[in-house]
C-alpha atoms as a PDB file:
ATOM      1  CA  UNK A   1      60.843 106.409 117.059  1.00  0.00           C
ATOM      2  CA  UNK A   2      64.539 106.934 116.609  1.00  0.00           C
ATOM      3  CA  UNK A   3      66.772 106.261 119.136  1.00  0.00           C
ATOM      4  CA  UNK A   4      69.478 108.617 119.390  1.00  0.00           C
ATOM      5  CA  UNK A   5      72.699 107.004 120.829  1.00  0.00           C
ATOM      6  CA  UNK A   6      74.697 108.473 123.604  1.00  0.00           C
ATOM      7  CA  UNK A   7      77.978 109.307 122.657  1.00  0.00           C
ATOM      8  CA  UNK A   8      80.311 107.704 125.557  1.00  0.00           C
ATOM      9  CA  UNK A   9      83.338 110.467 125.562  1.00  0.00           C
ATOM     10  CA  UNK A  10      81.497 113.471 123.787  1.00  0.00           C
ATOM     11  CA  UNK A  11      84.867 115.738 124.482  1.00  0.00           C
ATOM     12  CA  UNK A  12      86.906 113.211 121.903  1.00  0.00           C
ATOM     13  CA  UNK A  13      85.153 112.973 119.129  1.00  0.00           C
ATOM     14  CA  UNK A  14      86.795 112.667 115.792  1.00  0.00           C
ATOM     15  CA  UNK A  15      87.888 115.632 113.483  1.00  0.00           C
ATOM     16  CA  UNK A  16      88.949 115.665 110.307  1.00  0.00           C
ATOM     17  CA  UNK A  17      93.319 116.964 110.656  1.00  0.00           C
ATOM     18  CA  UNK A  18      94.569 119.275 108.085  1.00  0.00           C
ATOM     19  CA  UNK A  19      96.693 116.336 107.224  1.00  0.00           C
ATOM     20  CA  UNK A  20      93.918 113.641 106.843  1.00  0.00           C
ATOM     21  CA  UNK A  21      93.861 110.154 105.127  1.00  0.00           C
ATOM     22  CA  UNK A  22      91.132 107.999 105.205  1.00  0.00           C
ATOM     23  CA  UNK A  23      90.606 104.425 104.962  1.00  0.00           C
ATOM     24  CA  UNK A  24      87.804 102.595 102.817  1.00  0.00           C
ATOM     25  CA  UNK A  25      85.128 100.925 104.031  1.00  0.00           C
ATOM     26  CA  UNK A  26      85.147  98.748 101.046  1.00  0.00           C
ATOM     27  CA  UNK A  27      88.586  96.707 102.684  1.00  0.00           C
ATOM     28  CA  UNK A  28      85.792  95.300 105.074  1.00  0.00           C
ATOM     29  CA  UNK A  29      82.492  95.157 102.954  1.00  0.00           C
ATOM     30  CA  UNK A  30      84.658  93.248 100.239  1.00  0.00           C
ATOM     31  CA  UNK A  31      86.929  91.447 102.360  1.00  0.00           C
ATOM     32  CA  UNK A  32      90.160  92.510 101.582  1.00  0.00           C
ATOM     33  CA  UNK A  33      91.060  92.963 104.983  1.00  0.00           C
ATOM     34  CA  UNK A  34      90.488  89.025 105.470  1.00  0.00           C
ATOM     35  CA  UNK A  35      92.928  88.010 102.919  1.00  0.00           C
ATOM     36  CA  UNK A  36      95.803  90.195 104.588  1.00  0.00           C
ATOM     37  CA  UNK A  37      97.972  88.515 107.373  1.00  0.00           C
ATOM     38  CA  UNK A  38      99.122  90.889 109.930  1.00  0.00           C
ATOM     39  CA  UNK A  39     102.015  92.156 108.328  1.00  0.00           C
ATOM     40  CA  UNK A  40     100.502  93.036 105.390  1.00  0.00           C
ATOM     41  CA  UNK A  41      97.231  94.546 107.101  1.00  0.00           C
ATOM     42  CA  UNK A  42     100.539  96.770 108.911  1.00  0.00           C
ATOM     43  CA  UNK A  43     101.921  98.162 105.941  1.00  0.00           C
ATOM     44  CA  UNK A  44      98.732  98.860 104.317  1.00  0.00           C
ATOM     45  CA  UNK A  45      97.734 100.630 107.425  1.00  0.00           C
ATOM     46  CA  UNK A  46     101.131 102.433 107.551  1.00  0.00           C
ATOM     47  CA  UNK A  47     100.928 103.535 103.584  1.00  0.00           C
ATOM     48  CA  UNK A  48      96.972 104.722 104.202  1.00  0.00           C
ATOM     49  CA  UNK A  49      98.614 106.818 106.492  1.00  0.00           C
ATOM     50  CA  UNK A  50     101.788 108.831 105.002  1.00  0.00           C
ATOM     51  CA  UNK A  51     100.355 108.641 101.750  1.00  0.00           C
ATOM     52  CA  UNK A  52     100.442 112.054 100.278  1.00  0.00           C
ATOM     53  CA  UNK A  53      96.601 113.345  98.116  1.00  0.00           C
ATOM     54  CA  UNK A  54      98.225 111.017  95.090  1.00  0.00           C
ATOM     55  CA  UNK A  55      98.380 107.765  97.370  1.00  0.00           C
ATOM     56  CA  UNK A  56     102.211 108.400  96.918  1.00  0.00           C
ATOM     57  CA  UNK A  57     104.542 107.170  99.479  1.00  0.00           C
ATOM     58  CA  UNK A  58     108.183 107.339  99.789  1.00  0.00           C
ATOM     59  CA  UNK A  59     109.627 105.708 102.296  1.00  0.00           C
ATOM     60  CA  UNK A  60     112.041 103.160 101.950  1.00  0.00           C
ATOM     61  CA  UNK A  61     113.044  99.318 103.203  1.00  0.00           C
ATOM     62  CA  UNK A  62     114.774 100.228 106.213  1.00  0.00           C
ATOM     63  CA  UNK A  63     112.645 102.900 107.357  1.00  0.00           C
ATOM     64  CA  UNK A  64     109.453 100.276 106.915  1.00  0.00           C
ATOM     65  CA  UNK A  65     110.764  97.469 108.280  1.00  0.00           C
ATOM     66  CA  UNK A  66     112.178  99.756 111.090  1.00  0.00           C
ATOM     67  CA  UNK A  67     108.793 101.126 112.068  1.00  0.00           C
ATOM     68  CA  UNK A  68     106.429  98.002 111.083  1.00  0.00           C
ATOM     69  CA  UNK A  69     109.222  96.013 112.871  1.00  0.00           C
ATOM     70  CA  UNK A  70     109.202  93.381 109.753  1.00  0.00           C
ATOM     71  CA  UNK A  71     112.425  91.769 108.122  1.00  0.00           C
ATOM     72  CA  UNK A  72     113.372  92.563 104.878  1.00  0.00           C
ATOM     73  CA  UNK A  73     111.495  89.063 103.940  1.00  0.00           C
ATOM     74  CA  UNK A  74     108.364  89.770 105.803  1.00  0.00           C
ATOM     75  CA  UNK A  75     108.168  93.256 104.456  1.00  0.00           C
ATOM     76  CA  UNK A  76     108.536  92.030 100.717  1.00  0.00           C
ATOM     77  CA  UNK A  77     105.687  89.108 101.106  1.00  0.00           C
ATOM     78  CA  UNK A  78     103.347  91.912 102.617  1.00  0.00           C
ATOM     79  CA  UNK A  79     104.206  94.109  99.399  1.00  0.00           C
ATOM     80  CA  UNK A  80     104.018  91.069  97.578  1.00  0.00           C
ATOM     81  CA  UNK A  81     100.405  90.242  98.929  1.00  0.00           C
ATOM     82  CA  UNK A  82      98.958  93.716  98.607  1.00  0.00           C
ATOM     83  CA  UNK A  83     100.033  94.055  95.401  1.00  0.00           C
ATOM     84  CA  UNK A  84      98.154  90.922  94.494  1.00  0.00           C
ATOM     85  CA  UNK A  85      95.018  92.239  95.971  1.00  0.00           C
ATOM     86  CA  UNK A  86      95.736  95.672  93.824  1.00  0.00           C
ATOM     87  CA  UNK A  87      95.684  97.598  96.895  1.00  0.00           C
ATOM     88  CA  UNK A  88      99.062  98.824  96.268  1.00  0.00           C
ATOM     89  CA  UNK A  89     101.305  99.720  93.300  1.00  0.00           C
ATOM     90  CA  UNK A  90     105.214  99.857  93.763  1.00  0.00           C
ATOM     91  CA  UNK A  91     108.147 101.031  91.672  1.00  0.00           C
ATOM     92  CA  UNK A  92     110.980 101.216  94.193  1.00  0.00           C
ATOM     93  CA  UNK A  93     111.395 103.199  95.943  1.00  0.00           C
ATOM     94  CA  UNK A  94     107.940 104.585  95.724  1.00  0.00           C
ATOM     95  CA  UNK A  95     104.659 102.599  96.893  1.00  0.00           C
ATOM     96  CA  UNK A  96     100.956 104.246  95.309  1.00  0.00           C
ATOM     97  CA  UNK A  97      98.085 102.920  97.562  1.00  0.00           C
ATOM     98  CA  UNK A  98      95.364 102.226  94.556  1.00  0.00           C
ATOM     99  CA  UNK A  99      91.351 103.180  95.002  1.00  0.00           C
ATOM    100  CA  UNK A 100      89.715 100.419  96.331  1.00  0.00           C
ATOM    101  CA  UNK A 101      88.651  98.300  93.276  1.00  0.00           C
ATOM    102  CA  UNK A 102      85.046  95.819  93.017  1.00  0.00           C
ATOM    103  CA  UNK A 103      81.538  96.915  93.497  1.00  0.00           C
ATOM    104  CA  UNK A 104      80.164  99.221  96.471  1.00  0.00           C
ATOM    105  CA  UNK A 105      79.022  95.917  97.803  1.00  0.00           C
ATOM    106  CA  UNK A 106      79.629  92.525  97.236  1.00  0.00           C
ATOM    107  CA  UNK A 107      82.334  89.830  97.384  1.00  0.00           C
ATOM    108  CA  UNK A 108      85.963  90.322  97.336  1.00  0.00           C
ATOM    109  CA  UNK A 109      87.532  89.791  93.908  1.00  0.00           C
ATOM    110  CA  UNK A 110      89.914  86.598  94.052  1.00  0.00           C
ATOM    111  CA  UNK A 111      93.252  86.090  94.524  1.00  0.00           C
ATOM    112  CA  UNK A 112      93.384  84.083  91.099  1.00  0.00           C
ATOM    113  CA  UNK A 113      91.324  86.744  89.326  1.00  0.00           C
ATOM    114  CA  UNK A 114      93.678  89.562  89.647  1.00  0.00           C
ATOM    115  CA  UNK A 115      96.329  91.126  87.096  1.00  0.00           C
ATOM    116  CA  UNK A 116      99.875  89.544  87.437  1.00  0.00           C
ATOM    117  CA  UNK A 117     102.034  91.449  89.603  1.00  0.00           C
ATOM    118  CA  UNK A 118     104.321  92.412  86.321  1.00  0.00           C
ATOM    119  CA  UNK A 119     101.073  93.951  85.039  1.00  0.00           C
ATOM    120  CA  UNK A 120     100.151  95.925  88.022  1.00  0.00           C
ATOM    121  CA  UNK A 121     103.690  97.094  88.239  1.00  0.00           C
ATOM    122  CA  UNK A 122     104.350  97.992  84.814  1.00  0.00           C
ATOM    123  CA  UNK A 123     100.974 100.217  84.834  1.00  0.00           C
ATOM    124  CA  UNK A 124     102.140 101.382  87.772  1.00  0.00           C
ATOM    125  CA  UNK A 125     105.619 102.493  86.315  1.00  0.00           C
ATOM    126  CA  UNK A 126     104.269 104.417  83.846  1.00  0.00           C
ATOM    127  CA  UNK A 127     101.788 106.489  85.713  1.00  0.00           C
ATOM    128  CA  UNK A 128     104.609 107.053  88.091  1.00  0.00           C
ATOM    129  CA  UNK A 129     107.236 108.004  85.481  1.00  0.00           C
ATOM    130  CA  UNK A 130     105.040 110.353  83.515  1.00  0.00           C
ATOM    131  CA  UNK A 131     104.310 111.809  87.096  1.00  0.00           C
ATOM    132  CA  UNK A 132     108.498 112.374  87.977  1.00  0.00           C
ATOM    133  CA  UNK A 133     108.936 113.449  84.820  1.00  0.00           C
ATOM    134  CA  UNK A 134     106.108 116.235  84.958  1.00  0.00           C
ATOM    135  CA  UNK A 135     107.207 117.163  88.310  1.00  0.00           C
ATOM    136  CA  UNK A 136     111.052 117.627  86.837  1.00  0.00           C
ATOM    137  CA  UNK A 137     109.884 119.731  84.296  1.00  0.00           C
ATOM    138  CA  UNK A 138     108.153 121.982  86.595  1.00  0.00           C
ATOM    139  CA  UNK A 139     111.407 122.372  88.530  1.00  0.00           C
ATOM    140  CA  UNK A 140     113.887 122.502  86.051  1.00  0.00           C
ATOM    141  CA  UNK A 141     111.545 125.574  85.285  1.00  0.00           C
ATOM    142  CA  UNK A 142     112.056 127.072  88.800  1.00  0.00           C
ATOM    143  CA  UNK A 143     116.044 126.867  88.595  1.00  0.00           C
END
């Protein structure tokens, strides 16, 4: 027989916003999440959040370190790490939190395994470029 489970504060329970972002349950399942420290679990966390539908975010050094309450340093070894994990991609100014790479289940690709971080950013670059450019042509249409 199932046993259905009582919700504990029925009156708050979860909605998807108009403005929603998600996070994947993969971070867990393939342990991404364990090879974060803290600060780079924050910013991960923070760029899941603003992201826009493209996993595009444009905030900038101050404004991160600001609100994650990191040093310039701290805030450039969490890029630094999730980057190396290929969570994120980042062509200053602008960060693009990646799709969750690695099987639905299984173990967490390693740390030695993964692209360089010159290879992740120049892929990166381009996908971003070709994007500003598109997105300049569609203006320069609208002047």
């Amino acid at each position: 027989m199932l046993r259905v489970k009582k919700v504990p504060c029925p009156q708050r329970l979860r909605q998807i916003p108009l403005q929603f972002s998600w996070l994947d349950h993969r971070l867990v399942q393939l342990g991404y999440l364990d090879q974060c420290d803290p600060p780079a679990a924050a910013l991960y966390l923070f760029l899941v959040t603003v992201a826009d539908a493209q996993g595009l975010s444009y905030y900038g050094e101050r404004t991160l370190g600001t609100r994650l309450q990191l040093s310039s340093e701290a805030l450039c070894a969490a890029r630094r790490r999730l980057i190396e994990l290929q969570l994120i991609a980042y062509v200053a100014p602008i960060y693009q939190v990646l799709a969750v790479a690695g099987p639905q289940y299984g173990a967490a690709p390693k740390p030695a395994t993964t692209p360089s971080t010159a290879a992740v950013d120049r892929a990166a670059a381009a996908a971003l470029l070709g994007q500003l450019r598109d997105q300049m042509e569609r203006r320069r249409g609208r002047l």
